[in-house]
C-alpha atoms as a PDB file:
ATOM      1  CA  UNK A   1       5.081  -0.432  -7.584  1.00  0.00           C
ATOM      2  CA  UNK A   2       5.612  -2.054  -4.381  1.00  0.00           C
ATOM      3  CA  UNK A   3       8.727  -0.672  -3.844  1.00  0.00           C
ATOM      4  CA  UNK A   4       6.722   2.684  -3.693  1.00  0.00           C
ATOM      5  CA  UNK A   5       4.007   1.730  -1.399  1.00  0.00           C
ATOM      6  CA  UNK A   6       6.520   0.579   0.799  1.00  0.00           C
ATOM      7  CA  UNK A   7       7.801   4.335   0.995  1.00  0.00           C
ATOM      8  CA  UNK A   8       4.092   6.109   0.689  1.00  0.00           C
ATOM      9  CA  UNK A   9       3.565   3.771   3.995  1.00  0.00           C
ATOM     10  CA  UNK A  10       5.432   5.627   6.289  1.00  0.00           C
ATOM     11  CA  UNK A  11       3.783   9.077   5.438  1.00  0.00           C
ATOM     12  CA  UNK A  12       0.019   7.341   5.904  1.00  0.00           C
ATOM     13  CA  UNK A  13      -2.152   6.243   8.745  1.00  0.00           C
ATOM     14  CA  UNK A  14      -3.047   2.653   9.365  1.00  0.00           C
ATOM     15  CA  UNK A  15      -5.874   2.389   7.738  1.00  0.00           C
ATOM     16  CA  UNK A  16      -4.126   3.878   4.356  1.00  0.00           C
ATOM     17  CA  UNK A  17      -1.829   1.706   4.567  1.00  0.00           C
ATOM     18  CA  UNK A  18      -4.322  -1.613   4.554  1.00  0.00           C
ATOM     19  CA  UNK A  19      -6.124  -0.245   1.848  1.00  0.00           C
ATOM     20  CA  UNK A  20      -2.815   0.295  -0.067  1.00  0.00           C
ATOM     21  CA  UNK A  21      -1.776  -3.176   0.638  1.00  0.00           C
ATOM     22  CA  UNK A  22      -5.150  -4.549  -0.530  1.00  0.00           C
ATOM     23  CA  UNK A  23      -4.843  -2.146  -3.405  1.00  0.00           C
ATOM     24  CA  UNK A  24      -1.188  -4.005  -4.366  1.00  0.00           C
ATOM     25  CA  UNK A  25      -2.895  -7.578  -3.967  1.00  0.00           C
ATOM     26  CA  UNK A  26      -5.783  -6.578  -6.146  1.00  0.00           C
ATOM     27  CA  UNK A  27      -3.559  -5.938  -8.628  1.00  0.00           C
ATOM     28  CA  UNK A  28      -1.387  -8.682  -8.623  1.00  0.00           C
ATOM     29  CA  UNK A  29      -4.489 -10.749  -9.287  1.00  0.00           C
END
């Protein structure tokens, strides 16, 4: 899953990309 977030994060803005990362910790929890 991170693997593809990792890839989605060059296609998004900044702020996208926090909220994916926050999405990825969130989940790990």
């Amino acid at each position: 899953m991170a693997k593809v977030g990792f890839i989605k994060l060059g296609n998004l803005g900044m702020s996208q990309v926090v909220d994916l990362i926050l999405d990825e910790i969130a989940a790990r929890k």
